[in-house]
N, C-alpha and C. Protein backbone atom coordinates (compact mmCIF):
# COMPACT_ATOMS: atom_id res chain seq x y z
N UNK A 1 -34.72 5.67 -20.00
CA UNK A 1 -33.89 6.80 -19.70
C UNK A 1 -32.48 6.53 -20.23
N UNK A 2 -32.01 7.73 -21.10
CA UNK A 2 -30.80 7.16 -21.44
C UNK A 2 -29.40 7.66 -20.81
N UNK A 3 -28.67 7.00 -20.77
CA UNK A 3 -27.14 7.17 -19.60
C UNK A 3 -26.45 8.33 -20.07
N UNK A 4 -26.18 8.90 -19.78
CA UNK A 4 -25.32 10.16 -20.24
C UNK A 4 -23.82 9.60 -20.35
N UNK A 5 -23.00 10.39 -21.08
CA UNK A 5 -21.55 9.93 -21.99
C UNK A 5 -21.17 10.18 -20.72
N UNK A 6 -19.65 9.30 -20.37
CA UNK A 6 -19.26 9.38 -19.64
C UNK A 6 -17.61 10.47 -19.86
N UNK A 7 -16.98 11.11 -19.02
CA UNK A 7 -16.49 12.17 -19.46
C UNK A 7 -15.07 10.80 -18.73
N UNK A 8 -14.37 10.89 -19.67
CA UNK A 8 -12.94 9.71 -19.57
C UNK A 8 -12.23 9.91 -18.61
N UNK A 9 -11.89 11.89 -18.40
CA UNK A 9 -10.86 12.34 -17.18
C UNK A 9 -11.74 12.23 -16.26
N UNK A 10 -13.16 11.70 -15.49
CA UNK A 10 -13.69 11.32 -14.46
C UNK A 10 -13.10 9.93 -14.46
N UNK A 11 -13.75 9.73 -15.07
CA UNK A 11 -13.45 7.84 -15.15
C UNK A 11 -12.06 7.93 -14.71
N UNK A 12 -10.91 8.19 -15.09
CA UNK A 12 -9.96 8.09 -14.91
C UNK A 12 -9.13 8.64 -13.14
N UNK A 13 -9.84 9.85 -12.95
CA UNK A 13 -9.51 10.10 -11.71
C UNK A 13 -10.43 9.06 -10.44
N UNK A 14 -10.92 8.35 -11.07
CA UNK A 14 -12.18 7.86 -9.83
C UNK A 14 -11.32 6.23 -9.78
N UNK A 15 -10.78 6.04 -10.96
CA UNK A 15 -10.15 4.69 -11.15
C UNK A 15 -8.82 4.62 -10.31
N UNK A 16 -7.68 5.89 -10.30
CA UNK A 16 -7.12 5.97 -9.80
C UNK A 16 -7.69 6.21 -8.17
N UNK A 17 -8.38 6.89 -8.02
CA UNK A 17 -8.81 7.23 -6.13
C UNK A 17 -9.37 5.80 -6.14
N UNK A 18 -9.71 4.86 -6.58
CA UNK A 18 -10.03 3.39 -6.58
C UNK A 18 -8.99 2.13 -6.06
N UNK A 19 -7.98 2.74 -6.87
CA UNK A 19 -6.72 1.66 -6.63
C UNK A 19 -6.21 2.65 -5.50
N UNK A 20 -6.00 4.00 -5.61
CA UNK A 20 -5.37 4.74 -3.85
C UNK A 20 -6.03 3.98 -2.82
N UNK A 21 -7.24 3.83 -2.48
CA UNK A 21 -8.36 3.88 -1.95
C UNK A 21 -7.55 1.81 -1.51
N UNK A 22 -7.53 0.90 -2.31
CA UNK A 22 -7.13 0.02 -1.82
C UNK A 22 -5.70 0.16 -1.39
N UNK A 23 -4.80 0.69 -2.25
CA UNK A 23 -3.90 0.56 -1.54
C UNK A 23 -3.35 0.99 0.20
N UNK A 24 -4.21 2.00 0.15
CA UNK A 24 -4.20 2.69 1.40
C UNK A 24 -4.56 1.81 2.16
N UNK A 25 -5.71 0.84 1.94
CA UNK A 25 -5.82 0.06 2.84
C UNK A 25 -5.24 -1.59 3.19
N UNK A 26 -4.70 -1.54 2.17
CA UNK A 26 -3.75 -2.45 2.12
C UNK A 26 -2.47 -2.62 2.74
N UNK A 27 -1.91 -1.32 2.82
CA UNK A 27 -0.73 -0.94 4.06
C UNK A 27 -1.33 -0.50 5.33
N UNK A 28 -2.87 -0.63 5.56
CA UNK A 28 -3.21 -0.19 7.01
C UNK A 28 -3.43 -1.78 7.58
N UNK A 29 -3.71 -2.64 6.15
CA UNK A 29 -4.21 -4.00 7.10
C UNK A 29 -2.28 -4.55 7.46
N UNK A 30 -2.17 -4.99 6.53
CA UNK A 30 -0.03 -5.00 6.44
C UNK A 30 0.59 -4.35 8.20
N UNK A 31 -0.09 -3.39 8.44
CA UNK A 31 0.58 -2.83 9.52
C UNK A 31 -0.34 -2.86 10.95
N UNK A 32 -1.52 -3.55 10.73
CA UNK A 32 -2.12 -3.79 11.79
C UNK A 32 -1.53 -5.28 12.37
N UNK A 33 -1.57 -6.19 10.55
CA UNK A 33 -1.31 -7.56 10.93
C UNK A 33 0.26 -7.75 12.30
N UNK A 34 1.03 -6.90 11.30
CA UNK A 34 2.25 -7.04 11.82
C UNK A 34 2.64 -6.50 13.56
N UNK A 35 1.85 -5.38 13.53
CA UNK A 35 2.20 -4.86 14.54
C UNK A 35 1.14 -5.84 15.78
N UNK A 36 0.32 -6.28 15.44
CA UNK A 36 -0.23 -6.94 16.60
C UNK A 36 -0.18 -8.32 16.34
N UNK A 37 0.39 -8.98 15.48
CA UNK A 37 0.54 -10.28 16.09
C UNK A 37 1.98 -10.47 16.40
N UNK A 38 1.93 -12.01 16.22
CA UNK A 38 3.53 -12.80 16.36
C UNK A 38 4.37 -13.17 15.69
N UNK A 39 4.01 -12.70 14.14
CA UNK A 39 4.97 -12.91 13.31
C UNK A 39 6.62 -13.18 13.33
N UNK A 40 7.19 -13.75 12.61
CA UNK A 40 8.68 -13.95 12.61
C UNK A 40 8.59 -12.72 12.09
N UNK A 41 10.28 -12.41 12.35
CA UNK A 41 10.38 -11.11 11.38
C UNK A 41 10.73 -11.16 9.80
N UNK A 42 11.06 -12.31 9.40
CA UNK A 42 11.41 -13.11 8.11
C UNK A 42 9.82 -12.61 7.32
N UNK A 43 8.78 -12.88 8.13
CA UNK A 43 7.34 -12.86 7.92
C UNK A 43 7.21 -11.60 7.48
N UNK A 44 7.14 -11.20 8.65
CA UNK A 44 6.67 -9.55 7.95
C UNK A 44 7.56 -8.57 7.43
N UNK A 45 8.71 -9.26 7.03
CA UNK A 45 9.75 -8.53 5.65
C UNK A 45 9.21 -8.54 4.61
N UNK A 46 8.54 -10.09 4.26
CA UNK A 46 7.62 -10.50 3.25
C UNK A 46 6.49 -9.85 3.29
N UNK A 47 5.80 -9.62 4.07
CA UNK A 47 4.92 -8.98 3.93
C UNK A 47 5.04 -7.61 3.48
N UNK A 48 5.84 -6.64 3.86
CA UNK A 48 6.35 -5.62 3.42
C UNK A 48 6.52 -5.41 2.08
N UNK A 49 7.49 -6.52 1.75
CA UNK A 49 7.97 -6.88 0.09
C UNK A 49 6.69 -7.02 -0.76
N UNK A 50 5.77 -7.47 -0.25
CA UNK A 50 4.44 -7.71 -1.09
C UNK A 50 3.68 -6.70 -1.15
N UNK A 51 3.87 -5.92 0.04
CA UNK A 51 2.86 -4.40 0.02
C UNK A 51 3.70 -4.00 -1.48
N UNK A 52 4.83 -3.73 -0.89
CA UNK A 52 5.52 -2.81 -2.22
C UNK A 52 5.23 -3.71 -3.44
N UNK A 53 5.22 -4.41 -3.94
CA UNK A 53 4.86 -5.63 -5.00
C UNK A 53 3.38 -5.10 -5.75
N UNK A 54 2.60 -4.78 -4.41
CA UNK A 54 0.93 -4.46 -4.84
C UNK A 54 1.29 -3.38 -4.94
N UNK A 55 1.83 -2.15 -4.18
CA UNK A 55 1.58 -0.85 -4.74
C UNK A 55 1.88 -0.14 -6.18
N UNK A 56 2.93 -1.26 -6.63
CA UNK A 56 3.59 -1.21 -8.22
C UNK A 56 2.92 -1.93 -8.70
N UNK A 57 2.19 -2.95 -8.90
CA UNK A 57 0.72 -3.38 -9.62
C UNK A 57 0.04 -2.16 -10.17
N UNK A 58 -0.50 -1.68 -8.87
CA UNK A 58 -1.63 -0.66 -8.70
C UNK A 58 -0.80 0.24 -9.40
N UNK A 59 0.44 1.39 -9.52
CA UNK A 59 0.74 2.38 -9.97
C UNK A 59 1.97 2.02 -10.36
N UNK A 60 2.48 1.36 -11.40
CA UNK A 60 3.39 1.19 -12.03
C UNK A 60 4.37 2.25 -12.42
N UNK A 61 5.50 2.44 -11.93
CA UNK A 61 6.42 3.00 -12.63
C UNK A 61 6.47 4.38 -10.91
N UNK A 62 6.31 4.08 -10.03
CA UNK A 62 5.84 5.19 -9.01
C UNK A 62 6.31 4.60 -7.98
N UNK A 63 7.42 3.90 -7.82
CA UNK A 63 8.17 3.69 -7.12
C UNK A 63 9.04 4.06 -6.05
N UNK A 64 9.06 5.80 -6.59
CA UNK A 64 10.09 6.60 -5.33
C UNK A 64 8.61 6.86 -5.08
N UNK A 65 7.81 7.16 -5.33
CA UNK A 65 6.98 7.59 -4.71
C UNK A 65 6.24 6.75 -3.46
N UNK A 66 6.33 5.33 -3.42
CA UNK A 66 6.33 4.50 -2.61
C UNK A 66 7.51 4.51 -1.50
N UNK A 67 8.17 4.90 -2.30
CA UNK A 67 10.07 4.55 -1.11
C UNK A 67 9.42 5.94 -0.33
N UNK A 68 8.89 6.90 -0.43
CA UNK A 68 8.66 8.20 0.11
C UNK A 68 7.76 8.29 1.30
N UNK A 69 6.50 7.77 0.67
CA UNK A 69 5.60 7.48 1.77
C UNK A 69 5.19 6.38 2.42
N UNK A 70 5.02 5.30 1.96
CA UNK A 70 4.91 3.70 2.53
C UNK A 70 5.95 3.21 3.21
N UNK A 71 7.33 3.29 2.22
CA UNK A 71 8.03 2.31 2.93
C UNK A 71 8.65 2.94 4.44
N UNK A 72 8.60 4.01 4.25
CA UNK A 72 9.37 4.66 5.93
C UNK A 72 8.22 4.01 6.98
N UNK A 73 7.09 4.00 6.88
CA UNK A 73 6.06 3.94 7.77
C UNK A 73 6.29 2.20 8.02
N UNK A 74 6.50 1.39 7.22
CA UNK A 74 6.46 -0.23 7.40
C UNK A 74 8.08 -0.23 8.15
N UNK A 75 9.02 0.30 7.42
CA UNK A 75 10.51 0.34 8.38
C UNK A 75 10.33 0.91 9.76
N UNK A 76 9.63 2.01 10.11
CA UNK A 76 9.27 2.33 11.42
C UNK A 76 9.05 1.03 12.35
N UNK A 77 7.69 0.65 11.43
CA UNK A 77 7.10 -0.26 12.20
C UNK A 77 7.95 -1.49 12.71
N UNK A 78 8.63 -2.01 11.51
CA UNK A 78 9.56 -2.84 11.87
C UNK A 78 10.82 -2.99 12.44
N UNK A 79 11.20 -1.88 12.89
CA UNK A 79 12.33 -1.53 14.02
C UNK A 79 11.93 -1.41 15.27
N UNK A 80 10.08 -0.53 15.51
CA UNK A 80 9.73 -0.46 16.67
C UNK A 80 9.36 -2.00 17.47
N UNK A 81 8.68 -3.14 15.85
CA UNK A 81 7.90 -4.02 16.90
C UNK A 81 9.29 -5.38 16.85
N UNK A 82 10.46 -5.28 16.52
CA UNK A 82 11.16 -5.78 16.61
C UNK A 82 12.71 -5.72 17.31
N UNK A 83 12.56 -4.52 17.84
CA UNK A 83 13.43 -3.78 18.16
C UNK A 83 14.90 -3.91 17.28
N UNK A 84 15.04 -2.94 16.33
CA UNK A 84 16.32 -3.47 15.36
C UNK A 84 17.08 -2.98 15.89
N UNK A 85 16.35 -1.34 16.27
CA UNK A 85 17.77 -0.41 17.00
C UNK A 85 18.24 -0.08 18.44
């Protein structure tokens, strides 16, 4: 049986919902770690810094677009489980 051509703008949208698909879960594990253990807060700055690190891997050049939706949600987190304010 032979494979049928593959159409590129699939490939391409499935590659991207691929890397969404981790990243999404990559800031859900990031914010489970943090919020329920004992981390220093030095710790999970770094950790933060590295989410953002991977999400510009994954989508290069999409940066406000990270400052937009990720990073408010990890600053939340890290004012609530640290109390900054």
């Amino acid at each position: 049986m032979a494979s049928r051509p593959r159409d590129p703008h699939v490939e391409a949208v499935a590659e991207e919902s691929r890397r969404l698909r981790r990243l999404q879960l990559t800031v859900r594990l990031v914010m489970s770690i943090i919020s329920q253990g004992n981390l220093p807060f030095e710790e999970a700055s770094e950790m933060v810094a590295a989410t953002r690190r991977v999400a510009l891997d994954l989508f290069p050049g999409k940066e406000q677009a990270y400052d937009l939706i990720y990073q408010p949600r990890l600053q939340r987190l890290l004012v609530q489980k640290y109390r900054l304010h």
